[in-house]
C-alpha atoms as a PDB file:
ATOM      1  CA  UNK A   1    -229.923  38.183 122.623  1.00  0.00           C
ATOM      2  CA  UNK A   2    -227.570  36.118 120.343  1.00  0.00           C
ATOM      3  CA  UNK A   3    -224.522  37.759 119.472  1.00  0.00           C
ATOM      4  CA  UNK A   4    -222.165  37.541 116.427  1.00  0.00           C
ATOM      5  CA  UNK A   5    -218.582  37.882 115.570  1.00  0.00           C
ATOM      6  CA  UNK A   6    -218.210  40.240 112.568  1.00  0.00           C
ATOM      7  CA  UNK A   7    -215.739  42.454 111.141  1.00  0.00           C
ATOM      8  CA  UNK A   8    -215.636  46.024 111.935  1.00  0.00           C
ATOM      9  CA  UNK A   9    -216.547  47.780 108.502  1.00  0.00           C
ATOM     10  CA  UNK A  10    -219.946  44.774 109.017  1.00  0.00           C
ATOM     11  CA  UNK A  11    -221.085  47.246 111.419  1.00  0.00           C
ATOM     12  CA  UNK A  12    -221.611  50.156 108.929  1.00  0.00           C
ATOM     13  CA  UNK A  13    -223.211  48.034 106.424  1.00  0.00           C
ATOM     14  CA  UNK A  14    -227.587  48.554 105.908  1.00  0.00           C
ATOM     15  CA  UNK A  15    -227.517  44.757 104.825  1.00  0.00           C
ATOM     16  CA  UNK A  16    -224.084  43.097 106.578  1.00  0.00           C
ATOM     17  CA  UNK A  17    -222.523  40.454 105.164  1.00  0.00           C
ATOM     18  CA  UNK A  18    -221.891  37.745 107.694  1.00  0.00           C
ATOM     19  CA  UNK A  19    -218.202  35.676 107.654  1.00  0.00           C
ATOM     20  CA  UNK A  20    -218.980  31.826 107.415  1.00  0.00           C
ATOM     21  CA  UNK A  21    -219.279  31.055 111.137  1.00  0.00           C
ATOM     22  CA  UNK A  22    -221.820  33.719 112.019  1.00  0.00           C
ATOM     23  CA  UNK A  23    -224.122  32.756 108.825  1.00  0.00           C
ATOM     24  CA  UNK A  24    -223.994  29.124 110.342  1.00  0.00           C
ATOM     25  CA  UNK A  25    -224.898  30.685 113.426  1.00  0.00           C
ATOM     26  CA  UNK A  26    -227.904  32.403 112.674  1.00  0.00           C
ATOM     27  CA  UNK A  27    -228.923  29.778 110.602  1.00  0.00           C
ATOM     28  CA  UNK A  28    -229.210  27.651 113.489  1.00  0.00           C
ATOM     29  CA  UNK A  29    -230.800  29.870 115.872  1.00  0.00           C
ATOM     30  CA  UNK A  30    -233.459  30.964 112.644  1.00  0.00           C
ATOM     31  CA  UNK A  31    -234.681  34.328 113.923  1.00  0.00           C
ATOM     32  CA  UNK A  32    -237.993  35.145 113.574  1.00  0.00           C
ATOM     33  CA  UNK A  33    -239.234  38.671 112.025  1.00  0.00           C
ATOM     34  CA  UNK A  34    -238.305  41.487 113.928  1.00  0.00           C
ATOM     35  CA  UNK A  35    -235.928  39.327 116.403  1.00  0.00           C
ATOM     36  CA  UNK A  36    -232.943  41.216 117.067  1.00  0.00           C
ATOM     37  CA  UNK A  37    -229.077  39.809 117.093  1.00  0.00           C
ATOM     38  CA  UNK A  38    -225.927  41.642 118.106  1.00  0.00           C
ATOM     39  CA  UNK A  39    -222.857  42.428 116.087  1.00  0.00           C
ATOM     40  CA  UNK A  40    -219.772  42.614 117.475  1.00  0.00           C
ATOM     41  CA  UNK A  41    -216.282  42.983 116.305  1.00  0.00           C
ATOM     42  CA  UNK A  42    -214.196  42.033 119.324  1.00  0.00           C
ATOM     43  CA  UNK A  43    -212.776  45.449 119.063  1.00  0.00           C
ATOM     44  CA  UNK A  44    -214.983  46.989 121.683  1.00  0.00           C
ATOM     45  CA  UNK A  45    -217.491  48.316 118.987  1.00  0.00           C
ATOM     46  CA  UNK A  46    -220.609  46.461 118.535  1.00  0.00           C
ATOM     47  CA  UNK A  47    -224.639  46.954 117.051  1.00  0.00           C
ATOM     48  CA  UNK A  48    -227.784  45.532 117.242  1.00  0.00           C
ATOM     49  CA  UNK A  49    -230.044  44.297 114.019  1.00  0.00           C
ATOM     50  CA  UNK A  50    -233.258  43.027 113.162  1.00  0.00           C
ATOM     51  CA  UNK A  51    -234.295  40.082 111.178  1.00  0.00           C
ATOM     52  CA  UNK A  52    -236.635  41.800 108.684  1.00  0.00           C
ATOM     53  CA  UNK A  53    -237.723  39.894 105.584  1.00  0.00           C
ATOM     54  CA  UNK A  54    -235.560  37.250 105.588  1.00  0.00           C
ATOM     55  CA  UNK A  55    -232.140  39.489 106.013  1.00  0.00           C
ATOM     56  CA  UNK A  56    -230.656  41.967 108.988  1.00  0.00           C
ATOM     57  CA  UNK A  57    -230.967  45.545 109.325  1.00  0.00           C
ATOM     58  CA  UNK A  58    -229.538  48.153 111.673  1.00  0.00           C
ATOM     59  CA  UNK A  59    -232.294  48.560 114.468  1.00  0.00           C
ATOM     60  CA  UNK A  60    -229.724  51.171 116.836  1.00  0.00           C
ATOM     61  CA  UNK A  61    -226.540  53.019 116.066  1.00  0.00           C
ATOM     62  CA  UNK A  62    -222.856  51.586 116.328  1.00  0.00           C
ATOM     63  CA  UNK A  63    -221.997  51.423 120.109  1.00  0.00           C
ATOM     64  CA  UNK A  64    -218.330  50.986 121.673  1.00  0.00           C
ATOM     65  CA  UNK A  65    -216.640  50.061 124.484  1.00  0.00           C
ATOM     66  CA  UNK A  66    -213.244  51.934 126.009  1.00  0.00           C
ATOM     67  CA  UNK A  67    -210.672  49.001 126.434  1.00  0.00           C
ATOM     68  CA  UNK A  68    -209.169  50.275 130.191  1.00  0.00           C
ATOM     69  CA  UNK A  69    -206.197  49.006 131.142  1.00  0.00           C
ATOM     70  CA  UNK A  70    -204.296  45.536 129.982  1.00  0.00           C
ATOM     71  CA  UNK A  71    -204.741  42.311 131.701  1.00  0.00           C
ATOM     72  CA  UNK A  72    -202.311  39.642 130.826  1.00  0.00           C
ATOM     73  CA  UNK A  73    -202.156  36.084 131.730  1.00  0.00           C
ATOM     74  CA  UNK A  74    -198.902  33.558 131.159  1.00  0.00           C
ATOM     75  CA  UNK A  75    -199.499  30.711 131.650  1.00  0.00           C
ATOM     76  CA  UNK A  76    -197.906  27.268 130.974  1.00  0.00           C
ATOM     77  CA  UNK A  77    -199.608  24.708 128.815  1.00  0.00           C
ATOM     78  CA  UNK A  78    -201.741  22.184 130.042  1.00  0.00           C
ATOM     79  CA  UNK A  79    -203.337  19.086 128.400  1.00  0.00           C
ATOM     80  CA  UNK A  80    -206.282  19.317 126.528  1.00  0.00           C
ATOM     81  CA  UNK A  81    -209.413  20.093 127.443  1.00  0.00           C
ATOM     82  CA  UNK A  82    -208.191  21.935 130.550  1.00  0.00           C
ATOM     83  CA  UNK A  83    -206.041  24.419 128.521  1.00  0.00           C
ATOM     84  CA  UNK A  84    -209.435  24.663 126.468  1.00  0.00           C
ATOM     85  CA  UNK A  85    -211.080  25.983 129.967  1.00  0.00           C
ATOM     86  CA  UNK A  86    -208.364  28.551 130.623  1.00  0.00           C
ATOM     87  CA  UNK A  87    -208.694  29.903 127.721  1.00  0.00           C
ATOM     88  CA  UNK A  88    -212.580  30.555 128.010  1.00  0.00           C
ATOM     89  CA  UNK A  89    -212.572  31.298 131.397  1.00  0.00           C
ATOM     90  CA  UNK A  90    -209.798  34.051 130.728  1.00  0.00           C
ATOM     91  CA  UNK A  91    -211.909  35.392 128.028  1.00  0.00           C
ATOM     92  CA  UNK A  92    -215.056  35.468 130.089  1.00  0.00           C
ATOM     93  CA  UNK A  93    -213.000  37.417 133.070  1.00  0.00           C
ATOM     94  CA  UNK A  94    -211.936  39.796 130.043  1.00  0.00           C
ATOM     95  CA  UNK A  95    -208.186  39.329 129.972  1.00  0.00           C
ATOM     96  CA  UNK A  96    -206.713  41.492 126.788  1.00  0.00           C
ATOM     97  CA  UNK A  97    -203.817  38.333 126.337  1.00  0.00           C
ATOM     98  CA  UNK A  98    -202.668  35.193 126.574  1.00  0.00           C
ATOM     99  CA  UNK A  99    -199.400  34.048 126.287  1.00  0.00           C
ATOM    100  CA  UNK A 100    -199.326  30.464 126.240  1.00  0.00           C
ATOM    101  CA  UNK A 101    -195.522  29.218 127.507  1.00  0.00           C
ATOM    102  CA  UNK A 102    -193.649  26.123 127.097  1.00  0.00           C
ATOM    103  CA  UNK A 103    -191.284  25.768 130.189  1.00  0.00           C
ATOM    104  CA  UNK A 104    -188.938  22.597 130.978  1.00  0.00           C
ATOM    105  CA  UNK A 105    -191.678  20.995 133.200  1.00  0.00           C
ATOM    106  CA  UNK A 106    -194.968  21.317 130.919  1.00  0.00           C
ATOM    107  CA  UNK A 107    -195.865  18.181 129.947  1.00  0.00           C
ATOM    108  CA  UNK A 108    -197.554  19.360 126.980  1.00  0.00           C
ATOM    109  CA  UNK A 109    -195.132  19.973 124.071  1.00  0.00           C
ATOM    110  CA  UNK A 110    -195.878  21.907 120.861  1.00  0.00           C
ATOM    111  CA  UNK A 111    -193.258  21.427 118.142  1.00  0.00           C
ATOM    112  CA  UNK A 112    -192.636  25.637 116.650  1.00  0.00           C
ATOM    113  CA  UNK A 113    -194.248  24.429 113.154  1.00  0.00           C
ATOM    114  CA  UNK A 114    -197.466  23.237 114.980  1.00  0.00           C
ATOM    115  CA  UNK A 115    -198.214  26.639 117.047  1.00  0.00           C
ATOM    116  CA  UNK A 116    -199.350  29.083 114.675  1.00  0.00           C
ATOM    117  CA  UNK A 117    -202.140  26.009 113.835  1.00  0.00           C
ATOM    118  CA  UNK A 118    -202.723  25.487 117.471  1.00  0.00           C
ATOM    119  CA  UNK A 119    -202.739  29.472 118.630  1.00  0.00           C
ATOM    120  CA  UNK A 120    -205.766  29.663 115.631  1.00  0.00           C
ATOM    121  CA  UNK A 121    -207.641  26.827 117.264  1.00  0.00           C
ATOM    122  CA  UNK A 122    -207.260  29.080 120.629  1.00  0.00           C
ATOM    123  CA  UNK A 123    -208.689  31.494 119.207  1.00  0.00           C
ATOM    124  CA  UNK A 124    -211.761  30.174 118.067  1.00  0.00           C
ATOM    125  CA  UNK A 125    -212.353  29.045 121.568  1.00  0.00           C
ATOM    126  CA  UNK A 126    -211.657  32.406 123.062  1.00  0.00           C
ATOM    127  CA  UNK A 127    -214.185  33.927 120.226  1.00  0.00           C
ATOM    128  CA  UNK A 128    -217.043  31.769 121.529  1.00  0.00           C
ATOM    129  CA  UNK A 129    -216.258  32.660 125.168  1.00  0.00           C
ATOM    130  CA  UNK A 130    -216.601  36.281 124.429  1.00  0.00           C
ATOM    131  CA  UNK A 131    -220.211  35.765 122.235  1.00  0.00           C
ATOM    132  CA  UNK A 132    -221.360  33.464 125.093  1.00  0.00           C
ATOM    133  CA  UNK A 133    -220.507  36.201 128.017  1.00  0.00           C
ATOM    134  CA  UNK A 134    -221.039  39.549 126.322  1.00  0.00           C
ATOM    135  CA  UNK A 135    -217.633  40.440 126.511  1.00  0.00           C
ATOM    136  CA  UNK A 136    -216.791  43.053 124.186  1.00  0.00           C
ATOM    137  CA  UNK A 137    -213.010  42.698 123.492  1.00  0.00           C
ATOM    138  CA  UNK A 138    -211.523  39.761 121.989  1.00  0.00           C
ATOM    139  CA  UNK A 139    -207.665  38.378 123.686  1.00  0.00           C
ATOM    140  CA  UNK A 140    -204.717  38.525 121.623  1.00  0.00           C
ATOM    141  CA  UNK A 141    -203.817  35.586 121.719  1.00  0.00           C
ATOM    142  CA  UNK A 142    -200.025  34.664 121.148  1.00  0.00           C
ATOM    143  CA  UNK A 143    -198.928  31.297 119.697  1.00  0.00           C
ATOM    144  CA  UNK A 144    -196.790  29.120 122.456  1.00  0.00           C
ATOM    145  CA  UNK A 145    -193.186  30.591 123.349  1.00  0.00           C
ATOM    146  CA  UNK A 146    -190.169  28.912 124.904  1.00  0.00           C
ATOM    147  CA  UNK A 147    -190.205  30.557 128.906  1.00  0.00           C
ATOM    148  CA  UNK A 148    -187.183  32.299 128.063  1.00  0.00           C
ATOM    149  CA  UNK A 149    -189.216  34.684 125.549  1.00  0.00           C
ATOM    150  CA  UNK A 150    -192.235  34.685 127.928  1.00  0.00           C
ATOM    151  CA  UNK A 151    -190.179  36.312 130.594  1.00  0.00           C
ATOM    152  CA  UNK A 152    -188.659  39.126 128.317  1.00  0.00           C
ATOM    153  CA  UNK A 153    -192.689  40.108 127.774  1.00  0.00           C
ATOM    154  CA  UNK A 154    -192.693  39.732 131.267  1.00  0.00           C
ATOM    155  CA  UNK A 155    -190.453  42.477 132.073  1.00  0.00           C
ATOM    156  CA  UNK A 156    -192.198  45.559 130.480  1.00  0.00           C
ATOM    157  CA  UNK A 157    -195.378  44.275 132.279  1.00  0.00           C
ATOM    158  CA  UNK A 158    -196.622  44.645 136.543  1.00  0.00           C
ATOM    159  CA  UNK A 159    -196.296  41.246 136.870  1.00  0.00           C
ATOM    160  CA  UNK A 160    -196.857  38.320 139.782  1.00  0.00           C
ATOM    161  CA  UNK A 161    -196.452  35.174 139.958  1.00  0.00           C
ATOM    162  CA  UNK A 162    -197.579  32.398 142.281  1.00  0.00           C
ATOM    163  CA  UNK A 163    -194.591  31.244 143.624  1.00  0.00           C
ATOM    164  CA  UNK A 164    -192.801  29.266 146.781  1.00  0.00           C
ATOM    165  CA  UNK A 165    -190.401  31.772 148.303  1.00  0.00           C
ATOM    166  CA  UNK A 166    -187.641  31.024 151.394  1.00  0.00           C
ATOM    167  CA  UNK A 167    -190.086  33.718 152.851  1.00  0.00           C
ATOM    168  CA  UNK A 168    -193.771  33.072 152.362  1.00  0.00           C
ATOM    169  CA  UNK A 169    -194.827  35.578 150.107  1.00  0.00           C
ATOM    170  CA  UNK A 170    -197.466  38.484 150.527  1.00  0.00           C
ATOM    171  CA  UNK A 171    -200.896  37.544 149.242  1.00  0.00           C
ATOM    172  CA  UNK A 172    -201.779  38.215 145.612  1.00  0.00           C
ATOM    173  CA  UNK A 173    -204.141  41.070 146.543  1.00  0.00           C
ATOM    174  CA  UNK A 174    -202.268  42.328 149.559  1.00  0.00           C
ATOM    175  CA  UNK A 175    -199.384  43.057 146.763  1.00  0.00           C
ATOM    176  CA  UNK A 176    -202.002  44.998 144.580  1.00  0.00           C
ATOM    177  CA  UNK A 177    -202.663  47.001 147.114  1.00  0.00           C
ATOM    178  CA  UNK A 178    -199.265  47.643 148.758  1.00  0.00           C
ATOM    179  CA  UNK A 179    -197.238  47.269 145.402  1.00  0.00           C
ATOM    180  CA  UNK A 180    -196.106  49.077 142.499  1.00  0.00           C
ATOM    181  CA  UNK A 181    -199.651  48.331 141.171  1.00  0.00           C
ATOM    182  CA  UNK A 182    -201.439  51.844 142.193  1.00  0.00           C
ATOM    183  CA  UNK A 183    -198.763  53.601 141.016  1.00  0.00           C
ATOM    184  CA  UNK A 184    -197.109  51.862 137.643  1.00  0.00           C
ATOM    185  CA  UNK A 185    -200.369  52.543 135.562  1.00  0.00           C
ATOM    186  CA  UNK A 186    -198.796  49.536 132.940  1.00  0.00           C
ATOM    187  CA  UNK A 187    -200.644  46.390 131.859  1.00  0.00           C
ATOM    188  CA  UNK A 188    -201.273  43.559 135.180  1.00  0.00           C
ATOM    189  CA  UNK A 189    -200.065  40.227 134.234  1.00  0.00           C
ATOM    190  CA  UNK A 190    -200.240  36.844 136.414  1.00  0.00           C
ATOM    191  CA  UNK A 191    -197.818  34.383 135.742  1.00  0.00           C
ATOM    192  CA  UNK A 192    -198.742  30.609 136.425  1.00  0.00           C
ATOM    193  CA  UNK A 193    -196.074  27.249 135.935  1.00  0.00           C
ATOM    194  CA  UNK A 194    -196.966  24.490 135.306  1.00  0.00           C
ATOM    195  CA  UNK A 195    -198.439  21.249 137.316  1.00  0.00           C
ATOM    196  CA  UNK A 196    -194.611  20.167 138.149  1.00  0.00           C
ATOM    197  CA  UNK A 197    -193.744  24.137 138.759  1.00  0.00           C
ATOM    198  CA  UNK A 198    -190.989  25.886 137.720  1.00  0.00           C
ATOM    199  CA  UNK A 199    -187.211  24.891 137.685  1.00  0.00           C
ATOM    200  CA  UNK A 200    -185.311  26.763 140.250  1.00  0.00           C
ATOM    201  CA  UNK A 201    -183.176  28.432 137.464  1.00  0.00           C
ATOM    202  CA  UNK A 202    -187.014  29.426 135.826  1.00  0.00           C
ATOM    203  CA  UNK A 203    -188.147  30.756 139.456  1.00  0.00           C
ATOM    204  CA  UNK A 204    -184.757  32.466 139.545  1.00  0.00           C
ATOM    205  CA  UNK A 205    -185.412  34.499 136.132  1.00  0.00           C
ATOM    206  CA  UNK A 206    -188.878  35.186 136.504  1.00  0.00           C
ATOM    207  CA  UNK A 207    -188.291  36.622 140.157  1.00  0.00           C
ATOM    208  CA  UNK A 208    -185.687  39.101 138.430  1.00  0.00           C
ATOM    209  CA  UNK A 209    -188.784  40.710 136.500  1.00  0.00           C
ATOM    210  CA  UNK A 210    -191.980  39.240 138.459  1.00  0.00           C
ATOM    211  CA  UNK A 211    -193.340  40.183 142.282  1.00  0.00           C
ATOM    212  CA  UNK A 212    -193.907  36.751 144.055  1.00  0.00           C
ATOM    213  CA  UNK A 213    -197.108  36.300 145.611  1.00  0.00           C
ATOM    214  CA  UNK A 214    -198.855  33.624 147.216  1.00  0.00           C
ATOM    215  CA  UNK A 215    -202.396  32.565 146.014  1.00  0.00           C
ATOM    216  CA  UNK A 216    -203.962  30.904 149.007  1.00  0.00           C
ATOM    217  CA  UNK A 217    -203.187  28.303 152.087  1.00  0.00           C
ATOM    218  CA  UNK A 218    -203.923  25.334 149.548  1.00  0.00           C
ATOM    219  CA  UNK A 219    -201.904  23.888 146.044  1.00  0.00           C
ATOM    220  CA  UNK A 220    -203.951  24.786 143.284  1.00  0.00           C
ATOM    221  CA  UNK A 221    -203.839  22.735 139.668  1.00  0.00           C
ATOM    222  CA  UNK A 222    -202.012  24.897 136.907  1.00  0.00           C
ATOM    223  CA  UNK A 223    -205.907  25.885 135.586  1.00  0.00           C
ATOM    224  CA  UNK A 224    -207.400  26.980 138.641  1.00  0.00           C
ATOM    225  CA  UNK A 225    -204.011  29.203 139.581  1.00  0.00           C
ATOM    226  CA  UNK A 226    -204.786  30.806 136.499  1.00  0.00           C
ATOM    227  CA  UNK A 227    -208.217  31.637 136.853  1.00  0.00           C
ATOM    228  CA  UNK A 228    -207.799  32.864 140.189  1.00  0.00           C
ATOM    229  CA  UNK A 229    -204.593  35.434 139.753  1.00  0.00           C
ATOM    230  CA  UNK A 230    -206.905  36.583 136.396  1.00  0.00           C
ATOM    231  CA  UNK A 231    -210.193  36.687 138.939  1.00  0.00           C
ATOM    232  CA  UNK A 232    -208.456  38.563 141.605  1.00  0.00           C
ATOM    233  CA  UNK A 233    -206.793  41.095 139.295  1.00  0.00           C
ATOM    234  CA  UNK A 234    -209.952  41.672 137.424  1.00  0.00           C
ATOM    235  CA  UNK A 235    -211.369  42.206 140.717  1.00  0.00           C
ATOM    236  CA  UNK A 236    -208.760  44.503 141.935  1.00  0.00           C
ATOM    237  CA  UNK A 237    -208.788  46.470 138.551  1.00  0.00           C
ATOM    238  CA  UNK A 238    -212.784  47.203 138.849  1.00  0.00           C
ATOM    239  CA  UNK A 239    -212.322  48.566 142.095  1.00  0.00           C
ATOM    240  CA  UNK A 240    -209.267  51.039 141.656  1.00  0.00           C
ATOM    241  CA  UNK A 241    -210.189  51.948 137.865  1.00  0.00           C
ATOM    242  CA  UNK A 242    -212.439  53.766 136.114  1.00  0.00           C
END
């Protein structure tokens, strides 16, 4: 079923009015009479019409979706078309934010008067990730901070990060299950550097607020670390949650 970004009060309405991207959309796709489309807000609340004469009406009632608990991922910049794929794979895994962080190493730099421009672009990317996989809750999605604001988030959340240690550190899931985790009840976060890693000063703040953990036997680009701290959180969280 093809699905549509809307907003909310859409969802009430006997004969929506579609935003500019969704009437592109649909024009595209040209549903036939009595093919149905979904509308959903990214809010969790969502409802299924029917082409009928040429326009949509309501063929069910509103449905919605409980949010559960907060899934954050920091992660550093990377160029192009790879940040592109974090931030659609993220979506598709059903993180609830992004914080997108400019540290001393990332090679990609975004001047402050460019990132409310870029963080928009982000989000269209993220809104087509979450019609494409049925996800039901849109990411926030912050525009770029300087690390030193990314780790003050950092400290109100149950955050890990992938990290080279004196001590090898426990695995990512072994420290879900042994950790603070179970027991904190606040919003998971994975923290990920960039391809040059952090400085040892960065490392040495973000170990202050963050549990180090290790995420496997091999070095892993900055994308890939990402996606799998998100994966195996997600994975964690539908196993210990309801």
């Amino acid at each position: 079923m093809h699905r549509l970004l809307v907003e909310t009060q859409t969802l009430s309405s006997p004969s929506p009015m579609l935003p500019a991207e969704a009437r592109r959309h649909l024009k595209v796709v040209r549903l036939k009479q009595g093919e149905q489309v979904e509308l959903f807000d990214g809010n969790g609340r969502w409802r299924v019409f029917s082409m009928t004469d040429g326009t949509l009406a309501p063929s069910g009632e509103m449905q919605s979706a409980a949010r559960g608990r907060d899934l954050v991922l920091f992660a550093c910049v990377t160029k192009g078309s790879r940040w592109d794929w974090t931030i659609e794979k993220a979506t598709e895994l059903g993180v609830t934010r992004i914080v997108p962080v400019i540290s001393d190493r990332t090679i990609v730099r975004i001047a402050a008067d460019e990132r409310e421009a870029k963080r928009a672009r982000w989000l269209r990317i993220a809104e087509d990730a979450a019609r494409q996989s049925d996800a039901k809750w849109l990411p926030e999605i912050m525009a770029a901070v300087d690390f030193a604001e990314a780790v003050k988030i950092a400290a109100s959340l149950d955050c890990y990060v992938g990290a080279l240690t004196p001590e090898r550190p426990q695995a990512l899931l072994s420290a879900l299950e042994t950790g603070r985790a179970q027991r904190s009840g606040r919003a998971l976060a994975v923290f990920v550097g960039p391809e040059g890693d952090f400085t040892p000063e960065e490392l040495a703040s973000l170990l202050e607020v963050a549990t180090p953990v290790s995420f496997g036997a091999t070095i892993l680009r900055a994308e890939t670390a990402a996606i799998y701290g998100v994966g195996v959180l997600k994975a964690w969280m539908d196993g210990h949650e309801v």
